[in-house]
C-alpha atoms as a PDB file:
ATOM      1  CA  UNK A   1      17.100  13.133  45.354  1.00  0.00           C
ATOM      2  CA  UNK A   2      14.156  11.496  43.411  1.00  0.00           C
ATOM      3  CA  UNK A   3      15.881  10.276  40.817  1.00  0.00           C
ATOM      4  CA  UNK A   4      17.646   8.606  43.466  1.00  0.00           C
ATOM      5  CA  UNK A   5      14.850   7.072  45.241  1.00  0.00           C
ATOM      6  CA  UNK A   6      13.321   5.853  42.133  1.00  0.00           C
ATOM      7  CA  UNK A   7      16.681   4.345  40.909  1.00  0.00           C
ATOM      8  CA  UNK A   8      17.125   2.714  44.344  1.00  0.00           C
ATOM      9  CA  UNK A   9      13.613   1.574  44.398  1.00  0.00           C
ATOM     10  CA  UNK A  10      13.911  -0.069  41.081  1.00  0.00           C
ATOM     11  CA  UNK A  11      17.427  -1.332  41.870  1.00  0.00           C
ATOM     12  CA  UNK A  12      15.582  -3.607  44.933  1.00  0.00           C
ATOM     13  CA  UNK A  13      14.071  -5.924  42.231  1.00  0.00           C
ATOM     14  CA  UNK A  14      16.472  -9.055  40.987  1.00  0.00           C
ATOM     15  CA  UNK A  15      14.553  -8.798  37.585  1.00  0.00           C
ATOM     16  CA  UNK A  16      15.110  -5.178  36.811  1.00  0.00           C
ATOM     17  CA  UNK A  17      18.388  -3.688  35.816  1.00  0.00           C
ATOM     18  CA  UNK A  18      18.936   0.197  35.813  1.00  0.00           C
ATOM     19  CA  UNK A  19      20.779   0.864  32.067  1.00  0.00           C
ATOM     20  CA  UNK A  20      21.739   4.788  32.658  1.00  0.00           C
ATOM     21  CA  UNK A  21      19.729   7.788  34.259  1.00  0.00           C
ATOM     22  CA  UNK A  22      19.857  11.132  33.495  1.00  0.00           C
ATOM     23  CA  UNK A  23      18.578  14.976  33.917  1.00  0.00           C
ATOM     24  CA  UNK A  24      17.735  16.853  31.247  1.00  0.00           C
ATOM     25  CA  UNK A  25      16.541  16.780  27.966  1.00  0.00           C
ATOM     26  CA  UNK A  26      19.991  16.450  26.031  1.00  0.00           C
ATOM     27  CA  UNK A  27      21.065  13.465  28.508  1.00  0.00           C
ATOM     28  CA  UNK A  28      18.371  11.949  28.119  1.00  0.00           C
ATOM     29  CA  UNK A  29      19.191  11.866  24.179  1.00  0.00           C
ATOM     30  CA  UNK A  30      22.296  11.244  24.691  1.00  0.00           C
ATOM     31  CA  UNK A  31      21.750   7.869  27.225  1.00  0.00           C
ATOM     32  CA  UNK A  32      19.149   6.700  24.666  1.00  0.00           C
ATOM     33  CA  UNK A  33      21.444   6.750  21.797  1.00  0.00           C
ATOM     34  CA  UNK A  34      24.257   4.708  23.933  1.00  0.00           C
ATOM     35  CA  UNK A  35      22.742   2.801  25.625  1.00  0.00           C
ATOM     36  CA  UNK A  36      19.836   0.172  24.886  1.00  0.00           C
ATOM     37  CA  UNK A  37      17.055  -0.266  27.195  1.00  0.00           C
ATOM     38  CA  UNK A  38      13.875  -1.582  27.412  1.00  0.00           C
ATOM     39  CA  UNK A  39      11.322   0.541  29.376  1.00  0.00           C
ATOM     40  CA  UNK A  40      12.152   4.906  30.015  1.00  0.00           C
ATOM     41  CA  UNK A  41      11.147   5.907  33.360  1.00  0.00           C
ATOM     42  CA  UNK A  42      10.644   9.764  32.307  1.00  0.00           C
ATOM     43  CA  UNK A  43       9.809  12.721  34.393  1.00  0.00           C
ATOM     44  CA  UNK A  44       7.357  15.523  32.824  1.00  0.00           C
ATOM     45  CA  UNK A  45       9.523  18.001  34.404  1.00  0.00           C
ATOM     46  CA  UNK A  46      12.659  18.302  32.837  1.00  0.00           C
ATOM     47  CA  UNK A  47      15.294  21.019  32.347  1.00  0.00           C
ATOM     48  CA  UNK A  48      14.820  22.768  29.090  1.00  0.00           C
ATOM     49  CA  UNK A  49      12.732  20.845  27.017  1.00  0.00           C
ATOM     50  CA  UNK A  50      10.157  18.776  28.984  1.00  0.00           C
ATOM     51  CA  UNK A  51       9.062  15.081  28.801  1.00  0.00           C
ATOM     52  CA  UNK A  52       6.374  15.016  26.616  1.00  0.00           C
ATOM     53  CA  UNK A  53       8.807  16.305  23.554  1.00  0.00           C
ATOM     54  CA  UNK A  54      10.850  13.192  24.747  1.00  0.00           C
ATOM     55  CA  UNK A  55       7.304  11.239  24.230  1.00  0.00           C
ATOM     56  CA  UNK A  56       7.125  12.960  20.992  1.00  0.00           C
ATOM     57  CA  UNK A  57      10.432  12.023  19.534  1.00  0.00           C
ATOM     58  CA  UNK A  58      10.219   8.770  20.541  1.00  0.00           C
ATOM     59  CA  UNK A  59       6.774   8.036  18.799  1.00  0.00           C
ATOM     60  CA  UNK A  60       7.987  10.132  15.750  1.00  0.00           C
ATOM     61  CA  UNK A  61      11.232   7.989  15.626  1.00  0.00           C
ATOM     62  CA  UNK A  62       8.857   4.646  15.982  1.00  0.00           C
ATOM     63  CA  UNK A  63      11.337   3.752  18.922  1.00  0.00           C
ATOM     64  CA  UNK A  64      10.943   0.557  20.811  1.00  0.00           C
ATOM     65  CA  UNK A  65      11.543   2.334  24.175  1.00  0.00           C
ATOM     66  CA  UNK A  66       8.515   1.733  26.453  1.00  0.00           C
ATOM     67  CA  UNK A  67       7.757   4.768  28.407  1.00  0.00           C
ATOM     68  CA  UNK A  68       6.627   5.151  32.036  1.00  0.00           C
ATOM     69  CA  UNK A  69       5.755   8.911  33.157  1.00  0.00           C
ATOM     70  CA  UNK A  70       6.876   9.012  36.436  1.00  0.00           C
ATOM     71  CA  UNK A  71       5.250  12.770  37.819  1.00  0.00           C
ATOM     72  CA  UNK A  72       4.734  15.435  40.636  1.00  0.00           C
ATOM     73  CA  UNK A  73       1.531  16.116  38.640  1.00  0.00           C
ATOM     74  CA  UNK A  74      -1.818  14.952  39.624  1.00  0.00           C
ATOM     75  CA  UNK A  75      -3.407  11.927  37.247  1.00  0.00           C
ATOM     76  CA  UNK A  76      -6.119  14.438  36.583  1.00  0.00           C
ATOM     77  CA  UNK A  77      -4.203  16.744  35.159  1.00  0.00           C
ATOM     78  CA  UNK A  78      -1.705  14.702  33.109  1.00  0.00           C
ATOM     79  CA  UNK A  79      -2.033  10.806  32.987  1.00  0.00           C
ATOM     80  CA  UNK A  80      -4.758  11.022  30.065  1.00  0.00           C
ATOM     81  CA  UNK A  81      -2.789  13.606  28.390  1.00  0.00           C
ATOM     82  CA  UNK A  82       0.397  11.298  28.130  1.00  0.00           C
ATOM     83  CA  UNK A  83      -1.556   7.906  27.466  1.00  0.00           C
ATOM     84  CA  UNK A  84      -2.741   9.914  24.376  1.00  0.00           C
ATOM     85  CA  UNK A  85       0.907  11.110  23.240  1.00  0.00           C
ATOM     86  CA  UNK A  86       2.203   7.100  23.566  1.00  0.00           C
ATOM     87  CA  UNK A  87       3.329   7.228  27.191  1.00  0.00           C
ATOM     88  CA  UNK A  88       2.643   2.978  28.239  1.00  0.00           C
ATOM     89  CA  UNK A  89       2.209   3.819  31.664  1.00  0.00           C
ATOM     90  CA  UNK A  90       1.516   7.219  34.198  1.00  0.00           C
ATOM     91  CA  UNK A  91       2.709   7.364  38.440  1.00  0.00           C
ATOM     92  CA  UNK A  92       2.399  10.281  40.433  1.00  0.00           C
ATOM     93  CA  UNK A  93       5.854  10.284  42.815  1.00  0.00           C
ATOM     94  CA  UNK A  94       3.352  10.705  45.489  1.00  0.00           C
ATOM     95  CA  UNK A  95       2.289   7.256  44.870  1.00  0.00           C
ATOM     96  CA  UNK A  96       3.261   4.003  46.804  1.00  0.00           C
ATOM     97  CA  UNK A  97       7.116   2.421  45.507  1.00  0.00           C
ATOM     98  CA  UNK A  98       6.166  -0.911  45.162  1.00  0.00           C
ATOM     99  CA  UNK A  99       3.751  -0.222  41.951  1.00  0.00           C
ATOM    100  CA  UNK A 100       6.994   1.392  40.263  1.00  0.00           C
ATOM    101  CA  UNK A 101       7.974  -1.954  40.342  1.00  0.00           C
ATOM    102  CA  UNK A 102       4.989  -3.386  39.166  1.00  0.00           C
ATOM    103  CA  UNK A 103       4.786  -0.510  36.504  1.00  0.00           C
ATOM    104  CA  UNK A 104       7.902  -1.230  35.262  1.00  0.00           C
ATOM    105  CA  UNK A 105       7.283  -4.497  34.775  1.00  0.00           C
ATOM    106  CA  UNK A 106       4.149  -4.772  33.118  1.00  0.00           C
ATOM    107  CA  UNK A 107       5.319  -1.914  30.863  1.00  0.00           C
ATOM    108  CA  UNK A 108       8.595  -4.342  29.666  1.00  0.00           C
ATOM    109  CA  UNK A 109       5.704  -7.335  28.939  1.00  0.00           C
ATOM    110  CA  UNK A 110       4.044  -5.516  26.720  1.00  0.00           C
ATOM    111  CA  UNK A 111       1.106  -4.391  28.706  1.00  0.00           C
ATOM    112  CA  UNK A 112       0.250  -0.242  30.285  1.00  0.00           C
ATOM    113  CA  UNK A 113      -0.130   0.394  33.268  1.00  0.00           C
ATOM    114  CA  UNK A 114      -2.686   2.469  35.020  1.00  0.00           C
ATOM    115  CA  UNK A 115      -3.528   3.145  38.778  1.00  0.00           C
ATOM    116  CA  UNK A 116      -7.038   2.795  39.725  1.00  0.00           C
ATOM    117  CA  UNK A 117      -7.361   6.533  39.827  1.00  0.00           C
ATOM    118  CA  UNK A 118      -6.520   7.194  36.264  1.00  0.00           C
ATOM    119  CA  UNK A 119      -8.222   3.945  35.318  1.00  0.00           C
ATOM    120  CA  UNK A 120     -11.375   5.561  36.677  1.00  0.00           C
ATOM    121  CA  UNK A 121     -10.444   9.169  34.665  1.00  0.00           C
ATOM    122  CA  UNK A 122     -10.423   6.741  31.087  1.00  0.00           C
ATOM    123  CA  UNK A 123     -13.866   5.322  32.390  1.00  0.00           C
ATOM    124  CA  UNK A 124     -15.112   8.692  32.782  1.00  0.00           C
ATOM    125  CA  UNK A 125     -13.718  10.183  30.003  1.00  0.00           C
ATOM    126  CA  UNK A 126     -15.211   7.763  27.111  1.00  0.00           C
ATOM    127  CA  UNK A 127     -18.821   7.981  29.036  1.00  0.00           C
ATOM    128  CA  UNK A 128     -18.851  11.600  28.647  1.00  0.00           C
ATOM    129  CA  UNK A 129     -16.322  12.984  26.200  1.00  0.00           C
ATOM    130  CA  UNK A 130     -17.589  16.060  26.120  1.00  0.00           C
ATOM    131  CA  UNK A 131     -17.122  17.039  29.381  1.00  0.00           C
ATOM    132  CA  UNK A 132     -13.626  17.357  29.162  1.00  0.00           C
ATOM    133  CA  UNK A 133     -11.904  20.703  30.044  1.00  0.00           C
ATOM    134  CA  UNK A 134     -10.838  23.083  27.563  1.00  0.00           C
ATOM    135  CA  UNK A 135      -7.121  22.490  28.227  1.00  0.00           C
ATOM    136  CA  UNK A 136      -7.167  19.111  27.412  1.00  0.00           C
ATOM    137  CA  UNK A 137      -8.005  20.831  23.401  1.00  0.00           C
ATOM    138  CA  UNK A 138      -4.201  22.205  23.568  1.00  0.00           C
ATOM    139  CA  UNK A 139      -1.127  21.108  22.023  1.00  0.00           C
ATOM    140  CA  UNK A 140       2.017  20.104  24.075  1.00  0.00           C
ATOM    141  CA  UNK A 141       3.792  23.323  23.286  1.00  0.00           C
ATOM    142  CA  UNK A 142       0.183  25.299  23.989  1.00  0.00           C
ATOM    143  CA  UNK A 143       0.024  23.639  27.492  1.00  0.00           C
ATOM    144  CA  UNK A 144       4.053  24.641  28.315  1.00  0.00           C
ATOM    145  CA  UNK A 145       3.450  28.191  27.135  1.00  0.00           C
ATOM    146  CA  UNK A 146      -0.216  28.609  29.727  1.00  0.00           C
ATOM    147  CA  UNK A 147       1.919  26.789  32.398  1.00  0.00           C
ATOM    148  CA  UNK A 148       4.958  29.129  32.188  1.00  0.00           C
ATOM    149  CA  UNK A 149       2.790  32.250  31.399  1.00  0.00           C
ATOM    150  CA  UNK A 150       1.234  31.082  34.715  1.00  0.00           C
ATOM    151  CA  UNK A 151       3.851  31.016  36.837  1.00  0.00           C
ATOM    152  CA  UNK A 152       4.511  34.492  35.554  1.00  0.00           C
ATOM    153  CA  UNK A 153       7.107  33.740  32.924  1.00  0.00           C
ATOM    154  CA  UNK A 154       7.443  36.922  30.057  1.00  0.00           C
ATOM    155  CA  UNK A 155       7.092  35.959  26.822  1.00  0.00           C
ATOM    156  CA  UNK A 156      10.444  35.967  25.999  1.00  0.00           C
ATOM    157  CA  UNK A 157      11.608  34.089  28.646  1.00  0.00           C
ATOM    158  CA  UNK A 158       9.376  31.635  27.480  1.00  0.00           C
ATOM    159  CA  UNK A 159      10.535  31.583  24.446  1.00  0.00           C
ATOM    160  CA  UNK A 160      14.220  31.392  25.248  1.00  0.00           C
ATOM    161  CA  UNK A 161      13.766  28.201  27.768  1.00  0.00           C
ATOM    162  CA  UNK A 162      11.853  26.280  24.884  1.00  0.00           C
ATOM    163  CA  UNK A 163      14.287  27.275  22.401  1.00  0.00           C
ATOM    164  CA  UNK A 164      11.689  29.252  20.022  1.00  0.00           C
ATOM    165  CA  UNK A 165      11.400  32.356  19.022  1.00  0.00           C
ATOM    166  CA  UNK A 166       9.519  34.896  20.676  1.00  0.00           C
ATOM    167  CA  UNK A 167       7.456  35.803  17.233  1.00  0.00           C
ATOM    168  CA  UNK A 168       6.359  31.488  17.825  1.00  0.00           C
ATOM    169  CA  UNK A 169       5.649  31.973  21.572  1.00  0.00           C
ATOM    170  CA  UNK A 170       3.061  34.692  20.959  1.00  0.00           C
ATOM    171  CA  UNK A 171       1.188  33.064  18.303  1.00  0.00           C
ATOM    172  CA  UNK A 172       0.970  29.814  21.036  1.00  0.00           C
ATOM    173  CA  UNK A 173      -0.683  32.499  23.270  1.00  0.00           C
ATOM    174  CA  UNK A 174      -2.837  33.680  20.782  1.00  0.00           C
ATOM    175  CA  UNK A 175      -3.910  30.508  20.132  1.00  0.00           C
ATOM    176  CA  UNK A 176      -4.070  29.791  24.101  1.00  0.00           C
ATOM    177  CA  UNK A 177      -6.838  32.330  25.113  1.00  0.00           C
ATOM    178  CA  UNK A 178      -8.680  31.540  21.545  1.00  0.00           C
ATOM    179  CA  UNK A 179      -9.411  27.966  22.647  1.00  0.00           C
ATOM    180  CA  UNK A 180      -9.706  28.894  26.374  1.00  0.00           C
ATOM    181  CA  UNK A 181     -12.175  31.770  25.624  1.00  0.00           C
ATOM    182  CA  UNK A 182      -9.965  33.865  27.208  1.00  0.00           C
ATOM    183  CA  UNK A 183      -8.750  37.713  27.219  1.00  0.00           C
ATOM    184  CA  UNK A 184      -5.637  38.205  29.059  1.00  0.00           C
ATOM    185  CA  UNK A 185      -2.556  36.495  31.190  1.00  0.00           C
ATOM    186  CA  UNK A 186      -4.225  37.300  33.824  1.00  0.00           C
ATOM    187  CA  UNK A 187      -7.095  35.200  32.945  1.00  0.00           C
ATOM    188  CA  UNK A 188      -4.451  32.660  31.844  1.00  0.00           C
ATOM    189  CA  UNK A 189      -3.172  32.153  35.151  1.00  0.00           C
ATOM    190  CA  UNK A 190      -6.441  32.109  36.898  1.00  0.00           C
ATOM    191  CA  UNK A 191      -7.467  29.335  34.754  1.00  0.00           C
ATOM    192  CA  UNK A 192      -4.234  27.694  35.141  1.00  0.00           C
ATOM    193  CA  UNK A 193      -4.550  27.752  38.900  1.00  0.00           C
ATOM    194  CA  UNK A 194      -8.365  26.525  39.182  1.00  0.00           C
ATOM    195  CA  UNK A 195      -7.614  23.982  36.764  1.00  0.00           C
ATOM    196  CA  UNK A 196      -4.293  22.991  39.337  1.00  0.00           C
ATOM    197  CA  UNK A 197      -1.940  23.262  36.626  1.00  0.00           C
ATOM    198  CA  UNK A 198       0.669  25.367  38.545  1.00  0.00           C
END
């Protein structure tokens, strides 16, 4: 149902025309390799693996694409995290349909785009980088595993719906509560939840 919106949204401007959609990781591979296009309008929240390894293969690959996070997740949480991993542009769904539009555009001219929210959050960020939270240290596949451990995922679990193995997911927890200065899941999801990352 929101991919629908947004495609119908995007569909109301003359100047914009829709190339493929898709839900899931391995479509969206799939559409990319058939079909050219110039800006990706990509969710964070995808089935299996999530958008920012889409981010990642794209900037490995050098790709053209433009991408546009389009997210249920706050700017706080997530718009500086996927400006940094080569995302050209971050919305939350929340936000009004006509800057889609306007995102969408800008992004195919060349230039980001930025509400004034997380224009504010890259203000703040370069006055005082060293007040940023802990989490914002982590890797991609760091931040997946505290996310999932959160919402009470086991370890293998984990490691089954991002395709590792389990041996991998436990050293990404290790890792997790060394950088967090934490003990525990427990503690894992209590930061996760005052940080408002589940």
């Amino acid at each position: 149902m929101v991919r629908r919106g947004i495609r119908d949204t995007l569909a109301e401007a003359v100047d914009i025309q829709i190339a493929g959609e898709s839900g899931s990781y391995a479509e969206v591979r799939e559409v990319l390799r058939a079909t050219p296009c110039d800006v990706l309008v990509l969710d964070l929240n995808l089935p299996g693996r999530g958008g920012m390894d889409v981010l990642a293969s794209l900037r490995e690959a050098e790709s053209p694409i433009r991408v546009l996070i389009v997210s249920m997740f706050a700017e706080d949480q997530y718009a500086i995290r996927c400006l940094r991993a080569g995302a050209h542009g971050y919305l939350n769904k929340a936000g009004d349909p006509a800057d889609l539009i306007h995102a969408v555009r800008a992004i195919a001219q060349g230039r980001k785009f930025v509400t004034p929210a997380v224009s504010e959050l890259l203000v703040d960020s370069l006055a005082s980088p060293g007040t940023e939270a802990l989490h914002t240290t982590l890797s991609e596949r760091e931040m997946q595993t505290l996310v999932k451990i959160a919402s009470g995922k086991k370890l293998s679990d984990i490691a089954e719906e991002l395709m590792l193995s389990p041996k991998t997911v436990s050293v990404y927890r290790s890792r997790l509560l060394d950088k967090l200065h934490l003990t525990n899941n427990a503690e894992l999801t209590v930061y996760a939840i005052r940080n408002e990352l589940v």
